[in-house]
C-alpha atoms as a PDB file:
ATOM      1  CA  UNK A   1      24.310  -1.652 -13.746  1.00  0.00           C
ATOM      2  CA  UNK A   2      23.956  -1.711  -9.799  1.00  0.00           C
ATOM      3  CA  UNK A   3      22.417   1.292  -8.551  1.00  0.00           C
ATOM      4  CA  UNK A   4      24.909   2.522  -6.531  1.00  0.00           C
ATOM      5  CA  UNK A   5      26.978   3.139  -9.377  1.00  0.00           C
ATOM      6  CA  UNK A   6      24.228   5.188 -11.196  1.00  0.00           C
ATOM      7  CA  UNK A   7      23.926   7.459  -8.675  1.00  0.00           C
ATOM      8  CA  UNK A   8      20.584   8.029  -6.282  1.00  0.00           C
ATOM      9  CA  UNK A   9      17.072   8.484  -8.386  1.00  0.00           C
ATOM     10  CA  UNK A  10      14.302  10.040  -7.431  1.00  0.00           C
ATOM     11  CA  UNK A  11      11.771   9.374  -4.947  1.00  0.00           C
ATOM     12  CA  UNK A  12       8.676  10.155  -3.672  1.00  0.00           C
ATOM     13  CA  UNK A  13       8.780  12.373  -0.453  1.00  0.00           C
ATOM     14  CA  UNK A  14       5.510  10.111   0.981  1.00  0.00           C
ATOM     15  CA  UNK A  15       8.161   6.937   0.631  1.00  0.00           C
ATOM     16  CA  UNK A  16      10.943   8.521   2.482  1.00  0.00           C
ATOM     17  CA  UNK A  17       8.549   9.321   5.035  1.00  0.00           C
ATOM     18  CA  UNK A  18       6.751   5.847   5.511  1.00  0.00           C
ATOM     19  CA  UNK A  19      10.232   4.385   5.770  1.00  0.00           C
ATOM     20  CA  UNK A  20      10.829   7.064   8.811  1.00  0.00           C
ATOM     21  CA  UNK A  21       8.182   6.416  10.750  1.00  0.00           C
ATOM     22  CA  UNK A  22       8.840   2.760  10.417  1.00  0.00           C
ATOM     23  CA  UNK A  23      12.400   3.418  11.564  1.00  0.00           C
ATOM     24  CA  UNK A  24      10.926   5.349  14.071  1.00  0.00           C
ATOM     25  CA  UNK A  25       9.077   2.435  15.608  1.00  0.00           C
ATOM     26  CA  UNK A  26      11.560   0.071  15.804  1.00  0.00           C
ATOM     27  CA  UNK A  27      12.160  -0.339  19.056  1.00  0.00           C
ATOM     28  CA  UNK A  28      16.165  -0.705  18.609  1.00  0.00           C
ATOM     29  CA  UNK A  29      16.676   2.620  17.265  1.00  0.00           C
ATOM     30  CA  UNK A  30      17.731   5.643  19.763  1.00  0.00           C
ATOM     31  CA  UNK A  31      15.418   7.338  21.607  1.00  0.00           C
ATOM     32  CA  UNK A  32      16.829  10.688  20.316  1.00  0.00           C
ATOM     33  CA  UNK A  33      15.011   9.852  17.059  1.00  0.00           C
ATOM     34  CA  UNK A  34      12.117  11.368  19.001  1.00  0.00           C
ATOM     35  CA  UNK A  35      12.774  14.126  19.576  1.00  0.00           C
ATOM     36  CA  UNK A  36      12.263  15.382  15.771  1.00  0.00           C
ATOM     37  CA  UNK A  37       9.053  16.710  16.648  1.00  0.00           C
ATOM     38  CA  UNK A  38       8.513  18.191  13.388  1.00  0.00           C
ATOM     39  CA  UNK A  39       9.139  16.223  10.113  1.00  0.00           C
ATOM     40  CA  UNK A  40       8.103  18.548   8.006  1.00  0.00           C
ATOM     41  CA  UNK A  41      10.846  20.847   9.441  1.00  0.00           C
ATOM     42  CA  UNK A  42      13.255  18.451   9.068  1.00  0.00           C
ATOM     43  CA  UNK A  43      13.053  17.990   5.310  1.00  0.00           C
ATOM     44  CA  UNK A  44      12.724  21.498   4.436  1.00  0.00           C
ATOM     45  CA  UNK A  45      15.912  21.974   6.570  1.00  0.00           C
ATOM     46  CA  UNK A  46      17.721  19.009   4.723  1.00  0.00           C
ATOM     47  CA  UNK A  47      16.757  20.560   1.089  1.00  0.00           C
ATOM     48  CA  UNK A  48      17.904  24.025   2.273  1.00  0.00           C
ATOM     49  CA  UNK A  49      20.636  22.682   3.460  1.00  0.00           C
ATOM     50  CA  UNK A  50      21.382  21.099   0.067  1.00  0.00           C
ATOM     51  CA  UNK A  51      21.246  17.275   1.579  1.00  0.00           C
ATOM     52  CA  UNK A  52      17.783  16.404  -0.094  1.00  0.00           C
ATOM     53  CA  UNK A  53      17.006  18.100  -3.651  1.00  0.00           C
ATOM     54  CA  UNK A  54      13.618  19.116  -4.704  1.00  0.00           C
ATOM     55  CA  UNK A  55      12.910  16.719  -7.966  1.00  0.00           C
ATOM     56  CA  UNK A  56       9.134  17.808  -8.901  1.00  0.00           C
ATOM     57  CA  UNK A  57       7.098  20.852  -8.251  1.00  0.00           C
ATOM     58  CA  UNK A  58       4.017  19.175  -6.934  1.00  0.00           C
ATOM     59  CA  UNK A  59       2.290  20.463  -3.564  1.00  0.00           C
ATOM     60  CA  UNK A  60       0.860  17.729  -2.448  1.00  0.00           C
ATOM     61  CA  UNK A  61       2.972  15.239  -0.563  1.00  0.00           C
ATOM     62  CA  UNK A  62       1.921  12.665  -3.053  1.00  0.00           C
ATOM     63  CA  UNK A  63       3.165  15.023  -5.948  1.00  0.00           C
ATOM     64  CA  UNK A  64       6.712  15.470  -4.346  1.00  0.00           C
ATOM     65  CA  UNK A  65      10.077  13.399  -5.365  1.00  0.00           C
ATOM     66  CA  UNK A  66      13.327  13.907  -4.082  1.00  0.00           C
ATOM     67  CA  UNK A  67      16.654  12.880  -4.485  1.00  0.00           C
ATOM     68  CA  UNK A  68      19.573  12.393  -2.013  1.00  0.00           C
ATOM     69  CA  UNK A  69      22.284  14.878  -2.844  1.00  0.00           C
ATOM     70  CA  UNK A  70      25.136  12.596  -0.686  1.00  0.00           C
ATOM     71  CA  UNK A  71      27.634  10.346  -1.010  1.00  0.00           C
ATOM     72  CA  UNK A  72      27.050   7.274   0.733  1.00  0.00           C
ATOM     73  CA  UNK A  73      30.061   7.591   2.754  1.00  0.00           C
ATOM     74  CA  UNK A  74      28.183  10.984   4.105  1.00  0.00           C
ATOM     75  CA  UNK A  75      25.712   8.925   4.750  1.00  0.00           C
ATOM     76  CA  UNK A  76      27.441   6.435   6.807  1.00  0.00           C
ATOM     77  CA  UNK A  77      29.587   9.601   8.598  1.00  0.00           C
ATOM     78  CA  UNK A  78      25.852  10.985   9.895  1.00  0.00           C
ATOM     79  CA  UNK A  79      24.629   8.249  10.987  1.00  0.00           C
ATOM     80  CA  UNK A  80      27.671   7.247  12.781  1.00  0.00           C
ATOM     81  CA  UNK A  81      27.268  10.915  14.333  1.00  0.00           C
ATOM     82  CA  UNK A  82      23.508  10.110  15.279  1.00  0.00           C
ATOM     83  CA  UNK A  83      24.591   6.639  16.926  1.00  0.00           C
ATOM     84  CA  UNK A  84      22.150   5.337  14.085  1.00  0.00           C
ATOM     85  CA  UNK A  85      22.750   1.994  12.545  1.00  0.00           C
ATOM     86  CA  UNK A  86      22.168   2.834   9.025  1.00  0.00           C
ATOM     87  CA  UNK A  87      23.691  -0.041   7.463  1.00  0.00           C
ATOM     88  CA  UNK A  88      21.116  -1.962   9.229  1.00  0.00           C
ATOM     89  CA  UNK A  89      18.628  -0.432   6.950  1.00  0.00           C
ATOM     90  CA  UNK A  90      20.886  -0.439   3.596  1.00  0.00           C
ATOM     91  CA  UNK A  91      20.949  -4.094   2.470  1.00  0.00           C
ATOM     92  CA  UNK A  92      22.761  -3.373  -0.953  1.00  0.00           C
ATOM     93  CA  UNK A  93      24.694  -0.475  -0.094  1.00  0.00           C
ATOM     94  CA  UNK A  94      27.850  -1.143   1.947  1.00  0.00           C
ATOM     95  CA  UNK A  95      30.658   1.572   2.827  1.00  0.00           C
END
């Protein structure tokens, strides 16, 4: 089965974040990207917030995985909100 019919799966935090910070340095994406000083912030704010879900109980960032806790479409809506191109970055997943 395609993934996007299984649902999201669990991923290490240290992925999400190299995948960021490449984001990040692409030079098409909005300057208002930078101005999330603190990543660390950010994804304790997004699994308070219920976006992100804690998958493991590891400390080290090497020891967490998360999952996404939103539908695609959410996803899509966001980014739309951000002016972020996230389809540019989703190569399987269309809305």
């Amino acid at each position: 089965l395609r993934q996007q019919l299984l649902g999201p799966k669990p991923f290490p935090l240290e992925r999400m974040l190299a995948i960021f910070y490449r984001i990040k340095e692409d030079a098409s994406v909005d300057a208002e990207i930078e101005s999330l000083v603190d990543i660390q912030m950010q994804v304790t704010s997004l699994i308070s917030k219920g976006l992100l879900l804690r998958m493991s109980s590891g400390m080290k960032i090497d020891e967490v995985k998360c999952k996404v806790n939103i539908g695609l479409e959410t996803a899509y809506g966001l980014a739309a909100r951000m002016r972020f191109d996230l389809g540019k970055y989703l190569h399987d997943f269309k809305a």
